[in-house]
N, C-alpha and C. Protein backbone atom coordinates (compact mmCIF):
# COMPACT_ATOMS: atom_id res chain seq x y z
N UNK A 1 15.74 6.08 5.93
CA UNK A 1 15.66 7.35 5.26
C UNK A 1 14.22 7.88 5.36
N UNK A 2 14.12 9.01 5.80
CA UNK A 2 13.19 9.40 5.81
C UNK A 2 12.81 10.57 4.73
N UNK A 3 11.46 10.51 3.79
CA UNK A 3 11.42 11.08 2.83
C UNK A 3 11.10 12.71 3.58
N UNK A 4 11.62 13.49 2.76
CA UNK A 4 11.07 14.91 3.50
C UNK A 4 9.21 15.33 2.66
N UNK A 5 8.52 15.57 3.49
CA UNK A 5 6.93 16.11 3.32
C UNK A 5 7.33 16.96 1.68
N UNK A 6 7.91 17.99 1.56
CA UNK A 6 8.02 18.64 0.59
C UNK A 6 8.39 17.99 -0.68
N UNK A 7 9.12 16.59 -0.51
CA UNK A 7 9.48 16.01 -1.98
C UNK A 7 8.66 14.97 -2.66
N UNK A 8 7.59 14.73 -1.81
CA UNK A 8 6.64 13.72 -1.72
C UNK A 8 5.46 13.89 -3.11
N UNK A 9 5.27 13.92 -4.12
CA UNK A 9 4.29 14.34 -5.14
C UNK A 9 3.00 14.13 -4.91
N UNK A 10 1.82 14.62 -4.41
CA UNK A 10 1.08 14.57 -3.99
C UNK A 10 0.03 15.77 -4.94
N UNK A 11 -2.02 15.70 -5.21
CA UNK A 11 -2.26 16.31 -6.06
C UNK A 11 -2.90 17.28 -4.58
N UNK A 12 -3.48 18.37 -4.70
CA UNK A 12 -4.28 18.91 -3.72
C UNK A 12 -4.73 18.65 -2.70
N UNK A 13 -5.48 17.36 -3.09
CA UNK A 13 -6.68 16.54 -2.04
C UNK A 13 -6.00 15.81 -1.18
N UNK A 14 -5.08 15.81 -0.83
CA UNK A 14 -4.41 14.72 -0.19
C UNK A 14 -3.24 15.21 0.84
N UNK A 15 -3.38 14.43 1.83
CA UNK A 15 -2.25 14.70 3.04
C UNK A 15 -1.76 13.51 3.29
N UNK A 16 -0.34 13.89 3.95
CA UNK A 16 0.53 12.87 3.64
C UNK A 16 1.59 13.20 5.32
N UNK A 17 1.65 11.89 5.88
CA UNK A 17 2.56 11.93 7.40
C UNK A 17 3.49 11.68 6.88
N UNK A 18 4.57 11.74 7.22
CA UNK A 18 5.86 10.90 7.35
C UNK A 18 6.13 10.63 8.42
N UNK A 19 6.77 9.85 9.30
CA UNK A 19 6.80 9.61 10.78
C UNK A 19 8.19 9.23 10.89
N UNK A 20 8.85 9.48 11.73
CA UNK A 20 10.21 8.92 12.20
C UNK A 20 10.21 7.50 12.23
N UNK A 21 9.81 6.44 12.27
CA UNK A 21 10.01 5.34 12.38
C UNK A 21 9.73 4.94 10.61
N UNK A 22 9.92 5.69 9.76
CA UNK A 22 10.63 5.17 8.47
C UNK A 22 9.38 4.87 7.50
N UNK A 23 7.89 5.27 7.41
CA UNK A 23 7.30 5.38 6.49
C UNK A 23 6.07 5.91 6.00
N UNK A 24 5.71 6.28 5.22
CA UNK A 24 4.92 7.16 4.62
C UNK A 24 3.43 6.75 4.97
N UNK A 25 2.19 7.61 5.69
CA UNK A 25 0.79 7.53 5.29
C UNK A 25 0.25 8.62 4.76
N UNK A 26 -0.26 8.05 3.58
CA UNK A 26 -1.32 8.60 2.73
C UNK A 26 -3.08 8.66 3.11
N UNK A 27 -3.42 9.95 3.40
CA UNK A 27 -4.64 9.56 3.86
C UNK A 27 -5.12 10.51 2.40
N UNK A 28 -5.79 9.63 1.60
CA UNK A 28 -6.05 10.38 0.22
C UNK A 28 -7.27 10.71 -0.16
N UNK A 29 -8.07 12.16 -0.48
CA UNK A 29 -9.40 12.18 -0.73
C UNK A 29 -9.90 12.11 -2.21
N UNK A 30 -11.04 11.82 -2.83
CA UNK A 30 -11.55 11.47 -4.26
C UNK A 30 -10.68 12.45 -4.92
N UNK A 31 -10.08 12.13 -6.55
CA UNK A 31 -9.49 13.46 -6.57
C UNK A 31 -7.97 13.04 -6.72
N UNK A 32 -7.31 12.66 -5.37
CA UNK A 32 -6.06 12.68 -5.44
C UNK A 32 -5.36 12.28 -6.37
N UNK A 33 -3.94 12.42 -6.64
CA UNK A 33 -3.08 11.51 -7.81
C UNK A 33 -1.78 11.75 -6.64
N UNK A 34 -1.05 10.71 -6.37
CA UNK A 34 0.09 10.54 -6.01
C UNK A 34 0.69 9.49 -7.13
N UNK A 35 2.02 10.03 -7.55
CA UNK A 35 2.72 9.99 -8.80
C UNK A 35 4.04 10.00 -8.82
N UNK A 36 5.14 9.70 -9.85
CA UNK A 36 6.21 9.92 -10.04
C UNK A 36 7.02 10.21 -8.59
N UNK A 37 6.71 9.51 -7.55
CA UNK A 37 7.91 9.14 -6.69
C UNK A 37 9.22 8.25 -6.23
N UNK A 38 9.63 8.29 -5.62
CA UNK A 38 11.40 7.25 -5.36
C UNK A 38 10.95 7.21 -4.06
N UNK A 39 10.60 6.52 -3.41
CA UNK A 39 10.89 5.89 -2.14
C UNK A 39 11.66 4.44 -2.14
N UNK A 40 12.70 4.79 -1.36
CA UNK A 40 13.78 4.33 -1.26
C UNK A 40 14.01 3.42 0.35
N UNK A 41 14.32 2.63 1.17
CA UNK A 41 15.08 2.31 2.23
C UNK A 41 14.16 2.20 3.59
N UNK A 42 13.02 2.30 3.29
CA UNK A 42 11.71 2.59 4.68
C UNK A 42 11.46 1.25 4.73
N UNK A 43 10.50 1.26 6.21
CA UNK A 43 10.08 0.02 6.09
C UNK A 43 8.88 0.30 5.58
N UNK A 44 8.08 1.03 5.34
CA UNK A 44 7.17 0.77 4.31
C UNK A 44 6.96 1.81 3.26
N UNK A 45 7.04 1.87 1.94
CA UNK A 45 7.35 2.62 1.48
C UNK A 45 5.72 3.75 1.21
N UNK A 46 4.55 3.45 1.55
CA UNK A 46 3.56 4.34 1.24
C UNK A 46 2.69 3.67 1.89
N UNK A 47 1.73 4.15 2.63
CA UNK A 47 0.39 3.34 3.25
C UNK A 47 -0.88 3.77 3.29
N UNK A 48 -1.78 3.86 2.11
CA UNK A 48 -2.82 4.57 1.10
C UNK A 48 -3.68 4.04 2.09
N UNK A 49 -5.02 4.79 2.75
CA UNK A 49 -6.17 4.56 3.48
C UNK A 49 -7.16 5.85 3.03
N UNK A 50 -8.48 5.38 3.08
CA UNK A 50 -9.36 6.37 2.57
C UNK A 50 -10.77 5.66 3.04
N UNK A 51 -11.41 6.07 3.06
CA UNK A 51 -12.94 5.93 3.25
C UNK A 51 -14.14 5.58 1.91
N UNK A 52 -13.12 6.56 0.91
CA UNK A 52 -13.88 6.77 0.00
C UNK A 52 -12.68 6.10 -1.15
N UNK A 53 -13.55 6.09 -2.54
CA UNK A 53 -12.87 5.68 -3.58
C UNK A 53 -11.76 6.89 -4.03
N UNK A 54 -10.33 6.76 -3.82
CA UNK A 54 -9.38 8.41 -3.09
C UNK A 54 -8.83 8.87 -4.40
N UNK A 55 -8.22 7.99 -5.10
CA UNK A 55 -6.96 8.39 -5.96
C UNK A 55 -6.23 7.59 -6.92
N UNK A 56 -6.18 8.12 -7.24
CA UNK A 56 -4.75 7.70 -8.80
C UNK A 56 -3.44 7.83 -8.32
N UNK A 57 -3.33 6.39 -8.43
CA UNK A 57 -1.28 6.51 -7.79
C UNK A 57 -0.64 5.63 -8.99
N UNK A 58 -0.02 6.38 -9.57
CA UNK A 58 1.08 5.59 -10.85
C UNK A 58 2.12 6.74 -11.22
N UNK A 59 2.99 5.08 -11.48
CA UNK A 59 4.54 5.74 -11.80
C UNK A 59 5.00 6.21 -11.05
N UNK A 60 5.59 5.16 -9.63
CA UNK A 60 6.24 5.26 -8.72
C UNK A 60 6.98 4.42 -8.42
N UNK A 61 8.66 4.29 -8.17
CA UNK A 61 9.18 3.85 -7.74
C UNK A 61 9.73 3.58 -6.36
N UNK A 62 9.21 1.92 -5.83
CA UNK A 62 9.77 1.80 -4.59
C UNK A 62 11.38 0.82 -4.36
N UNK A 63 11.99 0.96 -3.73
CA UNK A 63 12.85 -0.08 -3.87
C UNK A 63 13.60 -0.03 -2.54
N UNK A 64 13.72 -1.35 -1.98
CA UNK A 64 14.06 -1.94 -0.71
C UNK A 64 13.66 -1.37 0.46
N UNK A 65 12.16 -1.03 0.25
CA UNK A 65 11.62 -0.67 1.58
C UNK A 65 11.50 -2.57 2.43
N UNK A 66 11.68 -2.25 3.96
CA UNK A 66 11.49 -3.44 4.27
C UNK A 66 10.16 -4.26 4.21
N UNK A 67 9.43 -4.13 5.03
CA UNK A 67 8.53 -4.87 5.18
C UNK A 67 7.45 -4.80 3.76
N UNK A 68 7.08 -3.60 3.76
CA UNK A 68 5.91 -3.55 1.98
C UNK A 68 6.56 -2.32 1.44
N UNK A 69 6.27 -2.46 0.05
CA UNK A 69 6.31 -1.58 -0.52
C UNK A 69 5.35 -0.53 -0.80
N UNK A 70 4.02 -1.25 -0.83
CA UNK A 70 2.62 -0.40 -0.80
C UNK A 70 1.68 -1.01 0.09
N UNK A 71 0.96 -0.31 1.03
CA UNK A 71 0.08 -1.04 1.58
C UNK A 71 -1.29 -0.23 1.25
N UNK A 72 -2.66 -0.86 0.95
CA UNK A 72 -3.65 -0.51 0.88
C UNK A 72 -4.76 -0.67 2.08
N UNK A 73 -5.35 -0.04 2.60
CA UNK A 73 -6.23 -0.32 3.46
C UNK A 73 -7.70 -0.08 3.69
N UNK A 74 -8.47 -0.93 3.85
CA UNK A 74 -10.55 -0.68 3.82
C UNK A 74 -10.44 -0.05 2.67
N UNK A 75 -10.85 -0.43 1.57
CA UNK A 75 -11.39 0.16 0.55
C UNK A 75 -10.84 -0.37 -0.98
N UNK A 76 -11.26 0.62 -2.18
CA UNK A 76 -11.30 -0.10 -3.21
C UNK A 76 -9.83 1.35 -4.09
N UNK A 77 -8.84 0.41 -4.49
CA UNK A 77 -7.82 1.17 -4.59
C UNK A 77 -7.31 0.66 -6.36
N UNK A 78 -6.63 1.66 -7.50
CA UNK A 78 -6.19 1.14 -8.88
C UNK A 78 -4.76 1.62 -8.24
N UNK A 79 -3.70 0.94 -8.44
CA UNK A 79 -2.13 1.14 -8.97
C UNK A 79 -1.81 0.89 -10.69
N UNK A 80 -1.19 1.84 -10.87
CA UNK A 80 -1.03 1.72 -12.63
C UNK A 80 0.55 1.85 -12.37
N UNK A 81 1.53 1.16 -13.52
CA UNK A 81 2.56 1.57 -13.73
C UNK A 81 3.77 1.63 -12.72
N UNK A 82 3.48 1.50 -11.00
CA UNK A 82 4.52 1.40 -10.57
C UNK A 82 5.33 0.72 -10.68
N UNK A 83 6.84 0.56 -9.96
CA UNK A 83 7.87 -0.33 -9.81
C UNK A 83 8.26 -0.40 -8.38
N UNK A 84 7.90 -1.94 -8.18
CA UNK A 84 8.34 -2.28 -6.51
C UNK A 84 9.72 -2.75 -6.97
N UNK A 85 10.95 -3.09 -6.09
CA UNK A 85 11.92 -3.95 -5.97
C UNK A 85 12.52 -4.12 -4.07
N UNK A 86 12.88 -5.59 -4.06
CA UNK A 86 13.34 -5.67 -2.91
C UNK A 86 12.36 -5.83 -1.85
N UNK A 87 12.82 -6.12 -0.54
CA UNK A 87 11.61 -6.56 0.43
C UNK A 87 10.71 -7.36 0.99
N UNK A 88 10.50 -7.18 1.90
CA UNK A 88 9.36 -8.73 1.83
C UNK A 88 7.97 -9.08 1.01
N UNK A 89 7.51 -7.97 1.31
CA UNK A 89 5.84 -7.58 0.47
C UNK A 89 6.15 -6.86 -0.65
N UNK A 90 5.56 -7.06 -1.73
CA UNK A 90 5.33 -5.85 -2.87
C UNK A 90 4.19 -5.17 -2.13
N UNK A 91 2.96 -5.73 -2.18
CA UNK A 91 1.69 -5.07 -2.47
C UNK A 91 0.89 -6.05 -1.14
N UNK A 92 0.58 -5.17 -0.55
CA UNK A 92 -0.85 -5.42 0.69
C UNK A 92 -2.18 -4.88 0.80
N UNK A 93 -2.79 -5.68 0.08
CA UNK A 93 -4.45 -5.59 0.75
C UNK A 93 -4.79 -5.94 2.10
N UNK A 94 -4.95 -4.78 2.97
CA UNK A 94 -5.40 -5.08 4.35
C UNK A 94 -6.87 -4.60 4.35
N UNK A 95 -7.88 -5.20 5.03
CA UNK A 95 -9.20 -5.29 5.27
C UNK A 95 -9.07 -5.63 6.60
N UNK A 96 -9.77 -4.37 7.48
CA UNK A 96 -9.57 -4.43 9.25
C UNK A 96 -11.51 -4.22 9.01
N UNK A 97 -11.95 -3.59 8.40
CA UNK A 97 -13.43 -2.73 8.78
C UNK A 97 -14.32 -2.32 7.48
N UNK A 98 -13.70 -2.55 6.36
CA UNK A 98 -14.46 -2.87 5.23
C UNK A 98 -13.91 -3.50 4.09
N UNK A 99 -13.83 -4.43 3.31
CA UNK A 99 -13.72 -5.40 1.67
C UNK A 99 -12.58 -3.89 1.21
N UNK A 100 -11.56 -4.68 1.21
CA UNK A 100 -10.21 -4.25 0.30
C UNK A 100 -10.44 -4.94 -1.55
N UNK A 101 -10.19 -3.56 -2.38
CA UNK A 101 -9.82 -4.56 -3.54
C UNK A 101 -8.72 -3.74 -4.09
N UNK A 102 -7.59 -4.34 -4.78
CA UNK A 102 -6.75 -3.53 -4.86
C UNK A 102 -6.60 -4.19 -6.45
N UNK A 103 -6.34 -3.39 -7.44
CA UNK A 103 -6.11 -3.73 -8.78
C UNK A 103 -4.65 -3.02 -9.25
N UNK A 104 -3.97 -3.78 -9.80
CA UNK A 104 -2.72 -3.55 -10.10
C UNK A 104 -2.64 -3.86 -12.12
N UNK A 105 -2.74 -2.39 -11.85
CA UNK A 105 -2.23 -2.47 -13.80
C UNK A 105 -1.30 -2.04 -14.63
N UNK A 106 -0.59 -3.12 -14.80
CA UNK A 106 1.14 -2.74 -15.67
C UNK A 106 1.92 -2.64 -14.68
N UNK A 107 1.66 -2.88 -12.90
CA UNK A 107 2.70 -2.91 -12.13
C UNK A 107 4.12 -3.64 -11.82
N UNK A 108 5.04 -2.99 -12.08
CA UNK A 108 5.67 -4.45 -11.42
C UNK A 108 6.76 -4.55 -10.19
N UNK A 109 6.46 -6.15 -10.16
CA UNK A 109 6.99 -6.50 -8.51
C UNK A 109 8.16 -7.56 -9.02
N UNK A 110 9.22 -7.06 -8.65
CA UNK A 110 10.35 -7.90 -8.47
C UNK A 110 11.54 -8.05 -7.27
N UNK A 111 11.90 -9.11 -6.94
CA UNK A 111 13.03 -9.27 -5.71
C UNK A 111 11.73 -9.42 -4.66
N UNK A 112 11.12 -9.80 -4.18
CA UNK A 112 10.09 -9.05 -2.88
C UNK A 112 10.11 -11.10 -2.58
N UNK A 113 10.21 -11.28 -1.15
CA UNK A 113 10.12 -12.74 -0.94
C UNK A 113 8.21 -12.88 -1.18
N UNK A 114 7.28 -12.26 -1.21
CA UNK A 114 6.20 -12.29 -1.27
C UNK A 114 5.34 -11.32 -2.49
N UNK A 115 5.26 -11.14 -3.56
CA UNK A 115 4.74 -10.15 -4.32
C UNK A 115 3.55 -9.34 -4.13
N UNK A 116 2.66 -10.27 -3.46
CA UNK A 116 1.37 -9.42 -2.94
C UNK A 116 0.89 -10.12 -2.15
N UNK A 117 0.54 -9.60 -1.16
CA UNK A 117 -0.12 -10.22 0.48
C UNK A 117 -1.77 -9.91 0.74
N UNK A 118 -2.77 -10.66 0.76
CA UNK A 118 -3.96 -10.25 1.19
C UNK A 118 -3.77 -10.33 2.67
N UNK A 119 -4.62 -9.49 3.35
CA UNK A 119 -4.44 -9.44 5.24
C UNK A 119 -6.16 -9.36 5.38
N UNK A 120 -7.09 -9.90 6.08
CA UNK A 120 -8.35 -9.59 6.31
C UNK A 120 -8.54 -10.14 7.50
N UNK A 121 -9.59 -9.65 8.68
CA UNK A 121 -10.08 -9.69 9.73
C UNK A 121 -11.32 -9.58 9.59
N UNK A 122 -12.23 -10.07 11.00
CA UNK A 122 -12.98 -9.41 10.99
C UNK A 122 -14.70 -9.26 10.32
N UNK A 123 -14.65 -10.46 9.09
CA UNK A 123 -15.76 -11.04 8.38
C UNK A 123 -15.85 -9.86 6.93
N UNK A 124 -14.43 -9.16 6.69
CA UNK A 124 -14.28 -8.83 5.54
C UNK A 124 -13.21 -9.47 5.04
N UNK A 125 -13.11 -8.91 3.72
CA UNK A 125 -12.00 -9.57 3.04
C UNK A 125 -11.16 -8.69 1.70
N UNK A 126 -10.12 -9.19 1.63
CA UNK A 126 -8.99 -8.38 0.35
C UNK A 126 -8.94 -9.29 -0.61
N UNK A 127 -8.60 -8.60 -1.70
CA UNK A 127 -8.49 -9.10 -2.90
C UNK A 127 -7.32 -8.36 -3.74
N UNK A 128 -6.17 -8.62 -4.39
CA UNK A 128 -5.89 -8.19 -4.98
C UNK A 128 -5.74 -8.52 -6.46
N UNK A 129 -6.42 -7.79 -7.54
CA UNK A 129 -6.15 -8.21 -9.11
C UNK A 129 -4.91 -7.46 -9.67
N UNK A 130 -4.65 -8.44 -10.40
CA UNK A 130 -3.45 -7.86 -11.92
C UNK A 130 -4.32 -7.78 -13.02
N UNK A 131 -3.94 -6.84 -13.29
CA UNK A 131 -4.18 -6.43 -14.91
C UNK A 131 -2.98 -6.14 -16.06
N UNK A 132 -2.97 -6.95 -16.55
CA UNK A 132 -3.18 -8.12 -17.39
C UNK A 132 -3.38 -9.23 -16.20
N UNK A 133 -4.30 -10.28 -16.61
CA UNK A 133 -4.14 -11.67 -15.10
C UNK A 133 -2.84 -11.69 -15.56
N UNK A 134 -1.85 -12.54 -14.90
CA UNK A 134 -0.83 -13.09 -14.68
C UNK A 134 0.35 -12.35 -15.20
N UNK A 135 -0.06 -10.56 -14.75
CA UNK A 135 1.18 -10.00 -15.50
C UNK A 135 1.94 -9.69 -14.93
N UNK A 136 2.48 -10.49 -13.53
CA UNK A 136 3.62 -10.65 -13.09
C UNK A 136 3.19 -12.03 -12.54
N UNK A 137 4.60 -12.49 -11.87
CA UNK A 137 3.97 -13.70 -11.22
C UNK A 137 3.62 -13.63 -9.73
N UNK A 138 2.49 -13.88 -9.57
CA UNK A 138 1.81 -13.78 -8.39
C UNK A 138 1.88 -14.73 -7.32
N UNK A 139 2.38 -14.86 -5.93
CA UNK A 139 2.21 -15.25 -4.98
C UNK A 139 1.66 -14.74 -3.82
N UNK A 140 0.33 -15.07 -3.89
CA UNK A 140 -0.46 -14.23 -3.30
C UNK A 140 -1.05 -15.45 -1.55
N UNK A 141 -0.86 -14.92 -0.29
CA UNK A 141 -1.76 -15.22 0.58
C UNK A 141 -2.67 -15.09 1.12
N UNK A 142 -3.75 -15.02 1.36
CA UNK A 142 -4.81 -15.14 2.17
C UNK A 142 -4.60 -15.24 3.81
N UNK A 143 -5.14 -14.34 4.50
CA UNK A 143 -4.45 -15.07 6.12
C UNK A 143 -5.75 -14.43 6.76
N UNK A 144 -6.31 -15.18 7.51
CA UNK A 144 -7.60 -14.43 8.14
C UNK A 144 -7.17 -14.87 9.78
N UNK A 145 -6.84 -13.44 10.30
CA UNK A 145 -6.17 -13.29 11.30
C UNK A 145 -7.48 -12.29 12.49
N UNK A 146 -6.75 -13.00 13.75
CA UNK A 146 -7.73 -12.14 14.87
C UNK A 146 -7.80 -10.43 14.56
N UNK A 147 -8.29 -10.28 14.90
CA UNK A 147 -8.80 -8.21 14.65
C UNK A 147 -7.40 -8.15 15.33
N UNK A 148 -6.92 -8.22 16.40
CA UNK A 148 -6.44 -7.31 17.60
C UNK A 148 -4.87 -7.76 16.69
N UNK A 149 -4.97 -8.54 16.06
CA UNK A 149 -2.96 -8.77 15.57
C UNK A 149 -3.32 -7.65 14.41
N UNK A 150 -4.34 -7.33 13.32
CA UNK A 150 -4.00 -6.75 12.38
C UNK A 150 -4.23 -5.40 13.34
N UNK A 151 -5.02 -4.70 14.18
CA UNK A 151 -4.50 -3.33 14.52
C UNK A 151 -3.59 -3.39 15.52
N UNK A 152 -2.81 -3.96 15.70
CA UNK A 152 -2.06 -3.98 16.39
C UNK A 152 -0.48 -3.69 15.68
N UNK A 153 -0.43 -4.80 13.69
CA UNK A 153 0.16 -4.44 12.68
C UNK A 153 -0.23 -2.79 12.25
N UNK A 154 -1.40 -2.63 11.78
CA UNK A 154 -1.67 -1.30 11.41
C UNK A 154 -1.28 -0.10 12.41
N UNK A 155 -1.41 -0.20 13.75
CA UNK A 155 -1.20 0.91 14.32
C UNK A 155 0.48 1.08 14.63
N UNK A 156 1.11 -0.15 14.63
CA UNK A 156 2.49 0.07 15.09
C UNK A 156 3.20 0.27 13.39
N UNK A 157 2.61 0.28 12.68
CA UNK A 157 2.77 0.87 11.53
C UNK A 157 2.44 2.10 10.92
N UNK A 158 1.36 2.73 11.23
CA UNK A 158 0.34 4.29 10.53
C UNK A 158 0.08 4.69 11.85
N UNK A 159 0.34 4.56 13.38
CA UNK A 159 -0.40 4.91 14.45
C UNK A 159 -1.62 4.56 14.44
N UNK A 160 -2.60 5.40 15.26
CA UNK A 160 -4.38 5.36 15.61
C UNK A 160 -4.56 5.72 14.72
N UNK A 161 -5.91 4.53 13.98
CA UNK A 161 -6.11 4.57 12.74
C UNK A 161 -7.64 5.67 13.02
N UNK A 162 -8.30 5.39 14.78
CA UNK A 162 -9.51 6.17 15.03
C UNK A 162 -9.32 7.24 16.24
């Protein structure tokens, strides 16, 4: 399913792809709020990248996107309040080109064979926190993988990231 551009909640600052191969990038500037959405059936249900510190994303529902439900990428990102269900990944910190931290507060992740995935290359690294600690249960990996497999994941996922 592909979400249509127009139903997507998005604040000003922010542009948003949808791509035929089934999922959403968010390229979000300081400012943004992406909010109160249903993504439903994609393989990934949102894929937040920014340069800068972008946006406020809470109170969104994802459920049975395949592969993630949220992916974060280079940079320092808050989730408040969503609901993942279903899938392999809840939540991905990817770090290709600068320190991912991704903080998750009041989120929750259920059904997902993995709840949150760190991905880093490259001589950076991801992190993801809960807020409250342990306010879901966390199974979290670490995988420090060659550069060329994670853009190789990222681009056959969001396209050219440059």
């Amino acid at each position: 399913m592909i979400i249509p551009w127009t139903s997507f909640q998005l604040s000003d600052a922010a542009s948003a792809l949808v791509v035929p191969t089934q999922f959403l990038t968010i390229q979000a500037s300081p400012g943004s709020i992406i909010f109160q959405n249903e993504v439903t059936n994609n393989d990934v249900g949102i894929g937040v990248f920014s340069p800068d510190q972008c946006c406020k994303i809470h109170d969104n529902k994802f459920k049975d996107d395949r592969f993630f439900g949220m992916t974060f990428l280079d940079g320092e990102y808050t989730s408040s309040q969503d609901k993942i269900s279903g899938g392999i990944v809840g939540v991905a910190a990817i770090a290709i080109t600068a320190n991912t931290v991704v903080t998750l507060v009041n989120d929750k992740i259920t059904g997902t064979s993995i709840p949150t995935q760190e991905l880093a290359c490259c001589g950076v690294t991801s992190k993801i926190i809960t807020v409250p600690p342990g306010g879901f249960k966390v199974s979290q990996s670490q995988y420090d993988v060659k550069s060329s497999q994670i853009h190789k994941l990222i681009e056959n996922k969001f396209g050219k990231l440059y």
